[in-house]
PDB file of N, CA and C in Angstrom:
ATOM      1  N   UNK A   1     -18.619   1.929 -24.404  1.00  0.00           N
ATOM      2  CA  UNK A   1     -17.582   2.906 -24.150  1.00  0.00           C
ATOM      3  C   UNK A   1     -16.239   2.230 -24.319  1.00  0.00           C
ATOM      4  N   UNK A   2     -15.271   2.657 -24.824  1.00  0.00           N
ATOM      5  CA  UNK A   2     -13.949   2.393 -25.571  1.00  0.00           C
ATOM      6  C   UNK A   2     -12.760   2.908 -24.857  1.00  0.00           C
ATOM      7  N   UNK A   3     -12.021   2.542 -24.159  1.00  0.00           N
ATOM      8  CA  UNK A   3     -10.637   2.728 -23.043  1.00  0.00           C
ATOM      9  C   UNK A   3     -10.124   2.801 -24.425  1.00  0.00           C
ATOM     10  N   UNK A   4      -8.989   3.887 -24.204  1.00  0.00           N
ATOM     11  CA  UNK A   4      -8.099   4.385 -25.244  1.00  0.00           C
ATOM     12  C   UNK A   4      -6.729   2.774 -24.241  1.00  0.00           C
ATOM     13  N   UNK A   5      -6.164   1.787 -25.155  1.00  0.00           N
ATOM     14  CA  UNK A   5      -5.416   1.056 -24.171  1.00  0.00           C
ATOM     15  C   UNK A   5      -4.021   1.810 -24.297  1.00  0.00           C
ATOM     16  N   UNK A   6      -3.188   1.707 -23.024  1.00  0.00           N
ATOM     17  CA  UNK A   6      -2.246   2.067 -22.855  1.00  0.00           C
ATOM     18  C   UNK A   6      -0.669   0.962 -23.284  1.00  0.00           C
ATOM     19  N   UNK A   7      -0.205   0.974 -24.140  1.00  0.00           N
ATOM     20  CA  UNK A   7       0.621  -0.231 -23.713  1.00  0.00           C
ATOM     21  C   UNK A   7       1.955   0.548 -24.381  1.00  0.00           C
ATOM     22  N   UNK A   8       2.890  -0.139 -23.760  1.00  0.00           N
ATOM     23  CA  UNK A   8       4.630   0.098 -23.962  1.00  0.00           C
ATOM     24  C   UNK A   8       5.236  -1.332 -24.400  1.00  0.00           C
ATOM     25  N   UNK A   9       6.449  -1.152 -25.714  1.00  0.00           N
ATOM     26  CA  UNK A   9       6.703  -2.193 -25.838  1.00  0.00           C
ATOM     27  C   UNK A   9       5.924  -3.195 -25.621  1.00  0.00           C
ATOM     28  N   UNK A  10       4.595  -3.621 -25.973  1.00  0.00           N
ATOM     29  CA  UNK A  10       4.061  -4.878 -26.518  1.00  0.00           C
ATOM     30  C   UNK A  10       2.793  -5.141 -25.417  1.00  0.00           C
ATOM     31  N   UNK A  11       3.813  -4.362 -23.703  1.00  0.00           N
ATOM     32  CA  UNK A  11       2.858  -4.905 -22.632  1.00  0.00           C
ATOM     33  C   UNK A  11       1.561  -4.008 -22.546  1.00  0.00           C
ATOM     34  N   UNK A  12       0.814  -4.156 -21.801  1.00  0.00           N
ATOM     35  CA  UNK A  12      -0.661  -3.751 -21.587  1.00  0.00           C
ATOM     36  C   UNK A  12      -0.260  -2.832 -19.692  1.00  0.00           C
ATOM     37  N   UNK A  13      -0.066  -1.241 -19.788  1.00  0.00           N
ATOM     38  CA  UNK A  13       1.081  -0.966 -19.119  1.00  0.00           C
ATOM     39  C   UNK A  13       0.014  -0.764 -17.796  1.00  0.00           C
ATOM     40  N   UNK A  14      -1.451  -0.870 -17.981  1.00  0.00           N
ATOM     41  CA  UNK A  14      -2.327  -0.541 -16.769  1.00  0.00           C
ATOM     42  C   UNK A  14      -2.701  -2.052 -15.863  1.00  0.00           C
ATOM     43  N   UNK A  15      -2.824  -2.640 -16.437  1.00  0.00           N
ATOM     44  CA  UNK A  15      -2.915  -3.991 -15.562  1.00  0.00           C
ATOM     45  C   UNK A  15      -1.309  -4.189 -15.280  1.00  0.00           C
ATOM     46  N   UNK A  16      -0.199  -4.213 -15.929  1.00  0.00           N
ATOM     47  CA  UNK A  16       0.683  -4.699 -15.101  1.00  0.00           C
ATOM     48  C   UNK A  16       1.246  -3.544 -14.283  1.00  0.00           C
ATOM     49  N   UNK A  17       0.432  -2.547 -14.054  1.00  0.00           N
ATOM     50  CA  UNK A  17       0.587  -1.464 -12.985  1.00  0.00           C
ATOM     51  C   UNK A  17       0.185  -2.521 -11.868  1.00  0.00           C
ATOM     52  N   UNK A  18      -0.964  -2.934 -12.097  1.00  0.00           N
ATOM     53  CA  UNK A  18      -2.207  -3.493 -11.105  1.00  0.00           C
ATOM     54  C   UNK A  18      -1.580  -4.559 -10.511  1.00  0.00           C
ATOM     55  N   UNK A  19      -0.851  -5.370 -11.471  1.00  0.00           N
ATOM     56  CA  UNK A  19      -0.276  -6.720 -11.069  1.00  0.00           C
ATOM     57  C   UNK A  19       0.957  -6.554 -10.346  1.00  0.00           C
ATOM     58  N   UNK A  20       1.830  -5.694 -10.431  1.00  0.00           N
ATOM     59  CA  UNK A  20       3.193  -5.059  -9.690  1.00  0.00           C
ATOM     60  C   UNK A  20       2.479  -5.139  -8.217  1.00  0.00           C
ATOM     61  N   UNK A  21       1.435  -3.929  -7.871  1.00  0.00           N
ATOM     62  CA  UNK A  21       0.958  -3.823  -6.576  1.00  0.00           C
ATOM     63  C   UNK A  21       0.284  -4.641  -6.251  1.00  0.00           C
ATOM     64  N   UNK A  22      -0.107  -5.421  -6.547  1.00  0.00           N
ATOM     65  CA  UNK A  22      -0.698  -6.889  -5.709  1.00  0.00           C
ATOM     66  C   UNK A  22       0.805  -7.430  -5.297  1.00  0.00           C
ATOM     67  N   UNK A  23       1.420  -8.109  -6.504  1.00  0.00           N
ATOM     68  CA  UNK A  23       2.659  -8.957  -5.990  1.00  0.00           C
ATOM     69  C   UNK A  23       3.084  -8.145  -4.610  1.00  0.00           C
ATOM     70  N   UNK A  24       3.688  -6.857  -5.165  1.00  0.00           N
ATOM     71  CA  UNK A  24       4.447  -6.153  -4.061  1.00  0.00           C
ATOM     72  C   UNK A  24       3.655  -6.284  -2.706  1.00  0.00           C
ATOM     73  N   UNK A  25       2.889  -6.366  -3.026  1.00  0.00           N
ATOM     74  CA  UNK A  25       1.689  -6.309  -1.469  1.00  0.00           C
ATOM     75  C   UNK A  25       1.940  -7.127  -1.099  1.00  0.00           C
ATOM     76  N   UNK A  26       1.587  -8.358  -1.746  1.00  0.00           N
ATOM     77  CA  UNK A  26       1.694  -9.895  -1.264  1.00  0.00           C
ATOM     78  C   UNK A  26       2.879  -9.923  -0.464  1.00  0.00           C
ATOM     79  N   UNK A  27       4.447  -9.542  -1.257  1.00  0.00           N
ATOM     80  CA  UNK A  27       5.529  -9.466  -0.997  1.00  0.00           C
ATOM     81  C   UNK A  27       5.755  -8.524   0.383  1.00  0.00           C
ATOM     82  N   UNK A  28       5.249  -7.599   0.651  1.00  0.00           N
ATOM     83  CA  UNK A  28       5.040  -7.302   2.017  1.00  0.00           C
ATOM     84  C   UNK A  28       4.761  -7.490   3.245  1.00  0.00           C
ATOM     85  N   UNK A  29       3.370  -8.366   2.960  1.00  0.00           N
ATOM     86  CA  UNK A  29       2.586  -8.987   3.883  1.00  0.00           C
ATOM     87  C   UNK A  29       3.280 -10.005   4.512  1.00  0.00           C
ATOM     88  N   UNK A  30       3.927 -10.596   3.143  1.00  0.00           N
ATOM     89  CA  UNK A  30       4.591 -12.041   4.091  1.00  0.00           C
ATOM     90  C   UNK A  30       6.420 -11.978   4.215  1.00  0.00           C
ATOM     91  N   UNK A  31       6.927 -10.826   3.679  1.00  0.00           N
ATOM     92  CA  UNK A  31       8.052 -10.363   4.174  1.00  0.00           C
ATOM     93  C   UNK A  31       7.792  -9.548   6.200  1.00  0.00           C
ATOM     94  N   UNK A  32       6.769  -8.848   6.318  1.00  0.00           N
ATOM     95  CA  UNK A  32       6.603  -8.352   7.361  1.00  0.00           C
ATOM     96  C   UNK A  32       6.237  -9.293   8.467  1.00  0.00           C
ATOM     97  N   UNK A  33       5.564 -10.321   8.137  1.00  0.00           N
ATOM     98  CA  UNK A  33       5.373 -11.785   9.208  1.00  0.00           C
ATOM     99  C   UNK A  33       6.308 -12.393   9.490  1.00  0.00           C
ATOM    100  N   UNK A  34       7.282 -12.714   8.288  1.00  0.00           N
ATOM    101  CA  UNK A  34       8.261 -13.000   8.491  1.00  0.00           C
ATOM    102  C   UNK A  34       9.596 -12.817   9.731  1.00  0.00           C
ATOM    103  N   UNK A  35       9.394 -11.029   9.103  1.00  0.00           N
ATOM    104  CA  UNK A  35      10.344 -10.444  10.193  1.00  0.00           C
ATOM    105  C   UNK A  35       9.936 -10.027  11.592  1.00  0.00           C
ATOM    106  N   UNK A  36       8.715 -10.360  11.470  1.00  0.00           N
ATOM    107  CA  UNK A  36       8.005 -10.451  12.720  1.00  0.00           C
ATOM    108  C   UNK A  36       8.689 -11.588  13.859  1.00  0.00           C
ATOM    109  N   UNK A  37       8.635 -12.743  12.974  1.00  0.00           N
ATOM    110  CA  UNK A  37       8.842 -14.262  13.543  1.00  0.00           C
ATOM    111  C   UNK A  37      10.534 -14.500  13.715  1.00  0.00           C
ATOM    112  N   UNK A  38      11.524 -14.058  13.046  1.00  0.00           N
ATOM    113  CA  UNK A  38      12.660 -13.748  12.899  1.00  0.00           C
ATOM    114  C   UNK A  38      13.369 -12.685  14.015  1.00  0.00           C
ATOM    115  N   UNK A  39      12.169 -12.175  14.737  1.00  0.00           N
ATOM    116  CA  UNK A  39      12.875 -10.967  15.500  1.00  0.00           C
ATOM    117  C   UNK A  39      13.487 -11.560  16.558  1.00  0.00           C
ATOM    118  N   UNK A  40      13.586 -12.557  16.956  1.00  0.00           N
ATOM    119  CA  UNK A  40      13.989 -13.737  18.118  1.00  0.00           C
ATOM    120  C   UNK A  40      15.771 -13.398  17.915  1.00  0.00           C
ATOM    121  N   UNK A  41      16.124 -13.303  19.614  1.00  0.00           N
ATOM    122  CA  UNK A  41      17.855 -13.540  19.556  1.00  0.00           C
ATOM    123  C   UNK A  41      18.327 -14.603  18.333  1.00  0.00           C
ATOM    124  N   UNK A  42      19.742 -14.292  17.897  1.00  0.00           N
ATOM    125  CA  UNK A  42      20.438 -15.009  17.038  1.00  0.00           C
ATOM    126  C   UNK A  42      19.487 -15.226  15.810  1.00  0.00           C
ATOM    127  N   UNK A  43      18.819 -14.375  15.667  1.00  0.00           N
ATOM    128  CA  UNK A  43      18.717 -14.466  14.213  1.00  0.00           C
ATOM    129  C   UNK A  43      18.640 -13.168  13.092  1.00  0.00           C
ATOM    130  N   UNK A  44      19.955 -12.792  13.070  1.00  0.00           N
ATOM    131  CA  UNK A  44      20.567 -11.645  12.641  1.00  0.00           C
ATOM    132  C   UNK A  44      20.593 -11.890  10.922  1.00  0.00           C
ATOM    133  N   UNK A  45      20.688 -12.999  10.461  1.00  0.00           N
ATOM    134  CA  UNK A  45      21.149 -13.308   9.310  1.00  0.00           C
ATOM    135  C   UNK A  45      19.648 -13.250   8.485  1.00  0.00           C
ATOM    136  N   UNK A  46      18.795 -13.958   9.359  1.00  0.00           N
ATOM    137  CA  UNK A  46      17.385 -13.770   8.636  1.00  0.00           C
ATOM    138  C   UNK A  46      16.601 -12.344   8.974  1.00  0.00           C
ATOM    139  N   UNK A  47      17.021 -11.747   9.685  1.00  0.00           N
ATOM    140  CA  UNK A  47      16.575 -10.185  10.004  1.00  0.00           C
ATOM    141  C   UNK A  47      16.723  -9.559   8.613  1.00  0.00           C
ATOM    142  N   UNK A  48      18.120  -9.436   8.431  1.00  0.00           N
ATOM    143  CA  UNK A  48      18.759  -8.872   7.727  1.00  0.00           C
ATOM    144  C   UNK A  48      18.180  -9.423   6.262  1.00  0.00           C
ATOM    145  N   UNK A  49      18.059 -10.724   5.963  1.00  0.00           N
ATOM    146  CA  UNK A  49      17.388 -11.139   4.095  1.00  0.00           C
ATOM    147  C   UNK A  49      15.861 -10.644   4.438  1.00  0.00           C
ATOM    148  N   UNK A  50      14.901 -10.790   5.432  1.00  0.00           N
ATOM    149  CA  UNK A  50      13.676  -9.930   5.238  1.00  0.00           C
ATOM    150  C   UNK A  50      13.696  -8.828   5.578  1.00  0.00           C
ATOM    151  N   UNK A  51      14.388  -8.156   5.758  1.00  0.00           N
ATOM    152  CA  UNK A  51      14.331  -6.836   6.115  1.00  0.00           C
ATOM    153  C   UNK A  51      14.526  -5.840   4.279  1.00  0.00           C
ATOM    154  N   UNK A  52      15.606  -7.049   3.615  1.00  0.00           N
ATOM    155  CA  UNK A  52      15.802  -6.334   2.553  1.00  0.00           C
ATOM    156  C   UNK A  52      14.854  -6.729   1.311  1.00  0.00           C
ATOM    157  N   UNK A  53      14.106  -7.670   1.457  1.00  0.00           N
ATOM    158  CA  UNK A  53      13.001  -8.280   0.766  1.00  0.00           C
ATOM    159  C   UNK A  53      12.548  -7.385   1.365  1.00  0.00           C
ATOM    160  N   UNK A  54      11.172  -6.655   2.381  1.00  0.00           N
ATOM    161  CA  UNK A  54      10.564  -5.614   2.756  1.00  0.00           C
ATOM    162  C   UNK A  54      11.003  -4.690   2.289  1.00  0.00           C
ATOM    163  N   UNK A  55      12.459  -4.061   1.942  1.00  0.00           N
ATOM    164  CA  UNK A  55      12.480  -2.903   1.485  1.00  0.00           C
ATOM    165  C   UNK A  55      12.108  -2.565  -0.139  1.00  0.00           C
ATOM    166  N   UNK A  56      12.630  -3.865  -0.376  1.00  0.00           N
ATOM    167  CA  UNK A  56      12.962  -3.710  -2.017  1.00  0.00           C
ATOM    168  C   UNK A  56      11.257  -3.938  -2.559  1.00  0.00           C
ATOM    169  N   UNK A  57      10.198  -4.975  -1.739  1.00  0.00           N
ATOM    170  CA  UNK A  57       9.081  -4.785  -1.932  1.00  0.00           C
ATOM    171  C   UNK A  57       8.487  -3.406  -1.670  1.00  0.00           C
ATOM    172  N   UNK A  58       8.590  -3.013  -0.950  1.00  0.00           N
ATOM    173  CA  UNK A  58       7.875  -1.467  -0.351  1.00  0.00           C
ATOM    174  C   UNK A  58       8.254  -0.264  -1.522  1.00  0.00           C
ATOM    175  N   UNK A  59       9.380  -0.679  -1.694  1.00  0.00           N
ATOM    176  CA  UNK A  59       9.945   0.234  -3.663  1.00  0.00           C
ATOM    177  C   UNK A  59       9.089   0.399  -4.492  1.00  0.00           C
ATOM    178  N   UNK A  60       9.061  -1.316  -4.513  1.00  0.00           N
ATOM    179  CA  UNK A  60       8.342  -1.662  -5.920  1.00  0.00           C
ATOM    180  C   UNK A  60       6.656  -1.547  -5.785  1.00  0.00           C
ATOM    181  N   UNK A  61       6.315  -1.259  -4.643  1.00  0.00           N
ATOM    182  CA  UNK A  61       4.716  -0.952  -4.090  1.00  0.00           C
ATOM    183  C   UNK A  61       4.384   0.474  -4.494  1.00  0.00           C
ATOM    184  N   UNK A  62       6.086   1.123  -3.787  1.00  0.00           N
ATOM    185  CA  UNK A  62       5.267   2.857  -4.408  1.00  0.00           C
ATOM    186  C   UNK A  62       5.490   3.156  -5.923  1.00  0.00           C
ATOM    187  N   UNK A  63       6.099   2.294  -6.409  1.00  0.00           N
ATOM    188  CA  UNK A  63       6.560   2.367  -7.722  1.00  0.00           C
ATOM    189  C   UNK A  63       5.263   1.889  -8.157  1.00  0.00           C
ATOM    190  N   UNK A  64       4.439   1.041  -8.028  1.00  0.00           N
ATOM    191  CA  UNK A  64       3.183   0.201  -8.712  1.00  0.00           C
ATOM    192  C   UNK A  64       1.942   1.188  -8.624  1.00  0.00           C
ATOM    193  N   UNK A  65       1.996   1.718  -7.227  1.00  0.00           N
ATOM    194  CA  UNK A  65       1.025   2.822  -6.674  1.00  0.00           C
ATOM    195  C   UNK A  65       1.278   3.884  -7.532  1.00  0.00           C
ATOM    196  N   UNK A  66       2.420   4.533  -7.748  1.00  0.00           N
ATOM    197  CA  UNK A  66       2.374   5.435  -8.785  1.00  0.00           C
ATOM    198  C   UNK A  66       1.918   5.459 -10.305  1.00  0.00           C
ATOM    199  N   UNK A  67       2.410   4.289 -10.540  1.00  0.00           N
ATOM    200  CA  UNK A  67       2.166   3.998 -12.129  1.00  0.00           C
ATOM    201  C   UNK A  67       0.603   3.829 -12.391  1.00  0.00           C
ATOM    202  N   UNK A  68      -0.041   3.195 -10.833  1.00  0.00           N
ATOM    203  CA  UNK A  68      -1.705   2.789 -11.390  1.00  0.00           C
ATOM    204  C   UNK A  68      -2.512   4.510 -11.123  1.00  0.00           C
ATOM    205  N   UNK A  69      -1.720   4.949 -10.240  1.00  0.00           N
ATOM    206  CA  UNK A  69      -2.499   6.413  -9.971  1.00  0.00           C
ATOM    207  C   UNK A  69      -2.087   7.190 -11.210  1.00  0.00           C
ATOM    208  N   UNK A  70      -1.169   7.133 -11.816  1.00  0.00           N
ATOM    209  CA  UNK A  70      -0.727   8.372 -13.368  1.00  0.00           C
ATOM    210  C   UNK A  70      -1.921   7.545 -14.233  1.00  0.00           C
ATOM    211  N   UNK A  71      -1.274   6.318 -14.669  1.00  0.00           N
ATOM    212  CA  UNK A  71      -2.047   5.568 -15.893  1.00  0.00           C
ATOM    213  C   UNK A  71      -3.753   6.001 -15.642  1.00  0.00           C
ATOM    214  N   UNK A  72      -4.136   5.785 -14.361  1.00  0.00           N
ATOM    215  CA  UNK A  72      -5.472   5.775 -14.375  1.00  0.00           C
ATOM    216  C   UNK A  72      -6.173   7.339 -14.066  1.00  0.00           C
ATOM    217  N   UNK A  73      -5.350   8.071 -13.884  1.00  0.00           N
ATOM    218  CA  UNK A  73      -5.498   9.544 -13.271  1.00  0.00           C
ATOM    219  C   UNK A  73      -7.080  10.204 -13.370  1.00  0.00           C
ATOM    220  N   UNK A  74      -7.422  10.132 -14.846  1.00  0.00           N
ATOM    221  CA  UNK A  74      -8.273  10.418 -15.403  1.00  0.00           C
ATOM    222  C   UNK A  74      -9.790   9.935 -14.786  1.00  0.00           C
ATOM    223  N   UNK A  75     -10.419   8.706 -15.018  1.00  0.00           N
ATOM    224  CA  UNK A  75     -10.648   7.517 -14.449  1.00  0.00           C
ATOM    225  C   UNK A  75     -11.195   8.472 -13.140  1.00  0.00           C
ATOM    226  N   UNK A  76      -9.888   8.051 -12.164  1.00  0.00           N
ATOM    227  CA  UNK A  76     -10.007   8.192 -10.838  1.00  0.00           C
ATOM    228  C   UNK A  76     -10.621   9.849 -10.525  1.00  0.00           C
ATOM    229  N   UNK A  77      -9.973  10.710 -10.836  1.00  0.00           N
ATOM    230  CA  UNK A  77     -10.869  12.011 -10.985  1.00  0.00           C
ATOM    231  C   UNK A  77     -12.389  12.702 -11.206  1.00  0.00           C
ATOM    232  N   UNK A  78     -12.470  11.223 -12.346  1.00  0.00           N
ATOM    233  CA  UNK A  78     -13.764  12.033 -12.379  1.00  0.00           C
ATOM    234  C   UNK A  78     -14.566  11.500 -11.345  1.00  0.00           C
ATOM    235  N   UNK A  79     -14.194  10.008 -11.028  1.00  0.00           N
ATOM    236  CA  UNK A  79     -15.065   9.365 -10.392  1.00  0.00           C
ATOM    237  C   UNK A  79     -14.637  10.097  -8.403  1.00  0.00           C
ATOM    238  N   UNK A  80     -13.829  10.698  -8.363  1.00  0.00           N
ATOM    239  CA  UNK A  80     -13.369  12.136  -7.478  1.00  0.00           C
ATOM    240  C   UNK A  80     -14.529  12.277  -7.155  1.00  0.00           C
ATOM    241  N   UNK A  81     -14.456  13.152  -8.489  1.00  0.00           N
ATOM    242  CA  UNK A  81     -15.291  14.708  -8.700  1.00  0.00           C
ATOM    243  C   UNK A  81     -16.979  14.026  -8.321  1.00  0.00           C
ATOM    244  N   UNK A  82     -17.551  13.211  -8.827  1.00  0.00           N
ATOM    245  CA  UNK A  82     -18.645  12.676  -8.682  1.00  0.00           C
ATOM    246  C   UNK A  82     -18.715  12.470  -7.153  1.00  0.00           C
ATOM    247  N   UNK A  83     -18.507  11.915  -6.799  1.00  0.00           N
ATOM    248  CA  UNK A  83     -18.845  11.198  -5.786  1.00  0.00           C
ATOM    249  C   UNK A  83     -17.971  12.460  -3.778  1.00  0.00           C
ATOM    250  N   UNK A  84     -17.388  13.534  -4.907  1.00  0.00           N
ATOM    251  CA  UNK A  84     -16.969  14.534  -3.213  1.00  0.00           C
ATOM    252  C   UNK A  84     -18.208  14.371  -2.679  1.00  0.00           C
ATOM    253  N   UNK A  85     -19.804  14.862  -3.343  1.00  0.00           N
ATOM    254  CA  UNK A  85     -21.008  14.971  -2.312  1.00  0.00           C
ATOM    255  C   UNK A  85     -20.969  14.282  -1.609  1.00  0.00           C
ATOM    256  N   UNK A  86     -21.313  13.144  -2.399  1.00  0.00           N
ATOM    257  CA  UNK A  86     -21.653  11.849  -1.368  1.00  0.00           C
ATOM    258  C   UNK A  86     -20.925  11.540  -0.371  1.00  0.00           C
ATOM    259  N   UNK A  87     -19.246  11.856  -0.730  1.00  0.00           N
ATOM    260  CA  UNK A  87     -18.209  11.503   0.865  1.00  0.00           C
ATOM    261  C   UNK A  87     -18.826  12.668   1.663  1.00  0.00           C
ATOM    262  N   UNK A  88     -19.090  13.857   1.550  1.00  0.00           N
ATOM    263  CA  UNK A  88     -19.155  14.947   2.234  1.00  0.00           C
ATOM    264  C   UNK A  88     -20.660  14.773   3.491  1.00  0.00           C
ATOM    265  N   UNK A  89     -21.374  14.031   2.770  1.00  0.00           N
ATOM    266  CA  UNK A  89     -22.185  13.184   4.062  1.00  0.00           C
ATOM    267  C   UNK A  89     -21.772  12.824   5.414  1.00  0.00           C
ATOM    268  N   UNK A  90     -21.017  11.819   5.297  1.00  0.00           N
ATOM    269  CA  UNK A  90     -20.463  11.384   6.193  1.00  0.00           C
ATOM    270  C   UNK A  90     -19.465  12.192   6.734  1.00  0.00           C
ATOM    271  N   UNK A  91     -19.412  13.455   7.211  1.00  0.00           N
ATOM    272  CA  UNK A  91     -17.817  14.023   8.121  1.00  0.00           C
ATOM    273  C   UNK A  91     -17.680  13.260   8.696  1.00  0.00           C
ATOM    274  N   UNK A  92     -18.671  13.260  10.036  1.00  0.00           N
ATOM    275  CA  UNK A  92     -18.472  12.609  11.241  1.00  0.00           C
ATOM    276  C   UNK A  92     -17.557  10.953  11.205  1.00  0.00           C
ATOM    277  N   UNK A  93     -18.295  10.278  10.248  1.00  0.00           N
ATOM    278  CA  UNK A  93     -18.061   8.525  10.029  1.00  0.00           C
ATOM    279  C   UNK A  93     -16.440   9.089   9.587  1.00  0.00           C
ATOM    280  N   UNK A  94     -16.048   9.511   8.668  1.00  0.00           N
ATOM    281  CA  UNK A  94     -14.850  10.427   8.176  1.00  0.00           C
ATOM    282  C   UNK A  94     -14.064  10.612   8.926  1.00  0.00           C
ATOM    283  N   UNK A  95     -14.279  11.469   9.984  1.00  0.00           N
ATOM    284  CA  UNK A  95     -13.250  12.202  11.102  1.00  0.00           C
ATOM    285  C   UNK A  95     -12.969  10.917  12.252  1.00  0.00           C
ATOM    286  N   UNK A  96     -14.286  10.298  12.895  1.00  0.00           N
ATOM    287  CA  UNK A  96     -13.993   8.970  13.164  1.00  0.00           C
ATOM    288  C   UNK A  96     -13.322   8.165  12.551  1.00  0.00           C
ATOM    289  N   UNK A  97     -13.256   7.316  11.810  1.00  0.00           N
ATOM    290  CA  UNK A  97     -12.662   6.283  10.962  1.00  0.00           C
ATOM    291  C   UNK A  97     -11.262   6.952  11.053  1.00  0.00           C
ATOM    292  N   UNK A  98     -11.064   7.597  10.366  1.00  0.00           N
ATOM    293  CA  UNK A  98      -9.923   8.008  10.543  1.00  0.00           C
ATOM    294  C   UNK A  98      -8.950   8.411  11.771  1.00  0.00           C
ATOM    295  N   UNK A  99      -9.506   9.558  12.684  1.00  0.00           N
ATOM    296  CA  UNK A  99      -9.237   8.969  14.024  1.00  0.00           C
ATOM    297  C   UNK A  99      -8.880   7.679  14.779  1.00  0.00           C
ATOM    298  N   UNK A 100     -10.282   6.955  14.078  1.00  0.00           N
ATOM    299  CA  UNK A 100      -9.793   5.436  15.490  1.00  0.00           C
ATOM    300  C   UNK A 100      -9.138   4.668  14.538  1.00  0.00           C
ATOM    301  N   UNK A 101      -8.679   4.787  13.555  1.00  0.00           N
ATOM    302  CA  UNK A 101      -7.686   3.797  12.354  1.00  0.00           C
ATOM    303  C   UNK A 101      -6.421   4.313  13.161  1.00  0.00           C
ATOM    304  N   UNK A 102      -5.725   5.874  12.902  1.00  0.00           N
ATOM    305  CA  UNK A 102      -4.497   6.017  12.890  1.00  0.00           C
ATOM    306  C   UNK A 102      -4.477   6.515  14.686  1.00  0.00           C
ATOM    307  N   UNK A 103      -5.519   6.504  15.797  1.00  0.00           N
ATOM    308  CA  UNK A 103      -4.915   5.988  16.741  1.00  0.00           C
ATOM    309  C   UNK A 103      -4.748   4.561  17.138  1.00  0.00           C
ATOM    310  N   UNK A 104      -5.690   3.725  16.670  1.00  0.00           N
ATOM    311  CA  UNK A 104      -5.297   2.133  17.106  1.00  0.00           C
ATOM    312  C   UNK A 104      -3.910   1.433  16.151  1.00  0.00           C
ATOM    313  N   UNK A 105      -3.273   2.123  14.688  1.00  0.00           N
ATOM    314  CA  UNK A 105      -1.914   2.139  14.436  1.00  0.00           C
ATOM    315  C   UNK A 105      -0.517   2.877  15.422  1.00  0.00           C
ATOM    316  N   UNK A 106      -1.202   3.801  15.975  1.00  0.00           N
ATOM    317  CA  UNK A 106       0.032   4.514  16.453  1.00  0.00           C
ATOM    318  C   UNK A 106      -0.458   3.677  17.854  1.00  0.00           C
ATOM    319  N   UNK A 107      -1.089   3.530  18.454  1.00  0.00           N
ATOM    320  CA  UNK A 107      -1.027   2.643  19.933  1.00  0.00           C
ATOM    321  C   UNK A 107      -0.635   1.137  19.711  1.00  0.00           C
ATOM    322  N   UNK A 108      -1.220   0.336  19.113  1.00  0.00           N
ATOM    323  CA  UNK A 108      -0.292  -0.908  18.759  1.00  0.00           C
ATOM    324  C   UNK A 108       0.959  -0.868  18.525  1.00  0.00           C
ATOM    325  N   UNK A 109       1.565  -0.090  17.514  1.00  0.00           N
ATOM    326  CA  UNK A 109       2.910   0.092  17.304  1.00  0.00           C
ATOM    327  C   UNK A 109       4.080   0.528  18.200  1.00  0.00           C
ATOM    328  N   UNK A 110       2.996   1.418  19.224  1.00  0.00           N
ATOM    329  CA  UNK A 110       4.049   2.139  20.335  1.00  0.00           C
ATOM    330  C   UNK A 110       4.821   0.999  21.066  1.00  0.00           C
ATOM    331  N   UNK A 111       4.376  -0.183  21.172  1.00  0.00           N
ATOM    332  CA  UNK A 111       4.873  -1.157  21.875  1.00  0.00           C
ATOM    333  C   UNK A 111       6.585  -1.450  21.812  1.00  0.00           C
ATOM    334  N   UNK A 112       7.244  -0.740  20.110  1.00  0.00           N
ATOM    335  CA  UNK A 112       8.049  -0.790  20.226  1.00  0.00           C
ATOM    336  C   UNK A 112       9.039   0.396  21.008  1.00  0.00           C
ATOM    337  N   UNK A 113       8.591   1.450  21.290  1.00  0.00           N
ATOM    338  CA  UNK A 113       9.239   1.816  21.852  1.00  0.00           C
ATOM    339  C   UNK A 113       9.341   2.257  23.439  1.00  0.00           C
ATOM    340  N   UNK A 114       9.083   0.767  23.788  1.00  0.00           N
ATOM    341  CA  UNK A 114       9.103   0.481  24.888  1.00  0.00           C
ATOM    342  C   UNK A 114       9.109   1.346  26.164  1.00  0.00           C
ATOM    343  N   UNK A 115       7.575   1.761  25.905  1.00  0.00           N
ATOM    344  CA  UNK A 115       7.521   2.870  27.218  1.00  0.00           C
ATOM    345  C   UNK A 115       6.518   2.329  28.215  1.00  0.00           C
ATOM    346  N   UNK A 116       7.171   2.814  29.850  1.00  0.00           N
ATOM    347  CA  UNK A 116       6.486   2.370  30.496  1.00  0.00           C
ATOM    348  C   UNK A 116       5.061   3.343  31.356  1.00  0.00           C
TER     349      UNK A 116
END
C-alpha cells in the first residue's frame, strides 16, 4: 500500500508535523518543571523567561497538533470509524477513566487556589 507523500517546499510536511509536537512537548514538560522550581520568592525574572518559553511552546504544540490531525485526517478516520465498536465495549472503563483522570487533575491543581 502506497501513502500519497505530502511535502511543501522540499520538506516531508507529515513527519515534521510529528517532530514539531514532540519538540513542543518536550519544550513543555521541562519549561513547566522549570516554572514549577522558579516559583520561589525573588525569582520574578526567571518566572517571567519560563513562563514565556511555556507559552510560545504551548503555540507551537497546538500548531503541531493541528497540522498532524489535518495532514493525517484521513488515516485517523477511518481507523475512527473501525474501531467506534470496539471503544463502545468499554462505556463503563470510558466513563471511569475519564472521570477519575479529570477529577484527580482538577483536585491536584485546586491546591492553587488555596482553599481551605
Amino acid at each position: 500500500m502506497t501513502e500519497k507523500v505530502t511535502r511543501h517546499g522540499g520538506l516531508n510536511a507529515r513527519p515534521l508535523a510529528s517532530l514539531v509536537l514532540f519538540f513542543a512537548g518536550a519544550w513543555l514538560v521541562l519549561s513547566g518543571i522549570a516554572l514549577h522550581f522558579a516559583s520561589q520568592e525573588g525569582a520574578t525574572k526567571w518566572i517571567h523567561l519560563f513562563m514565556g518559553m511555556h507559552n510560545v511552546a504551548a503555540l507551537l504544540f497546538i500548531a503541531g497538533a493541528a497540522a498532524h490531525l489535518f495532514l493525517n485526517r484521513k488515516v485517523l478516520t477511518r481507523y475512527m470509524c473501525a474501531r467506534v465498536g470496539e471503544y463502545m465495549q468499554f462505556k463503563r472503563e470510558l466513563l471511569l477513566a475519564m472521570i477519575g483522570v479529570s477529577g484527580f487533575v482538577v483536585l491536584t491543581a485546586s491546591h492553587a487556589l488555596h482553599l481551605s
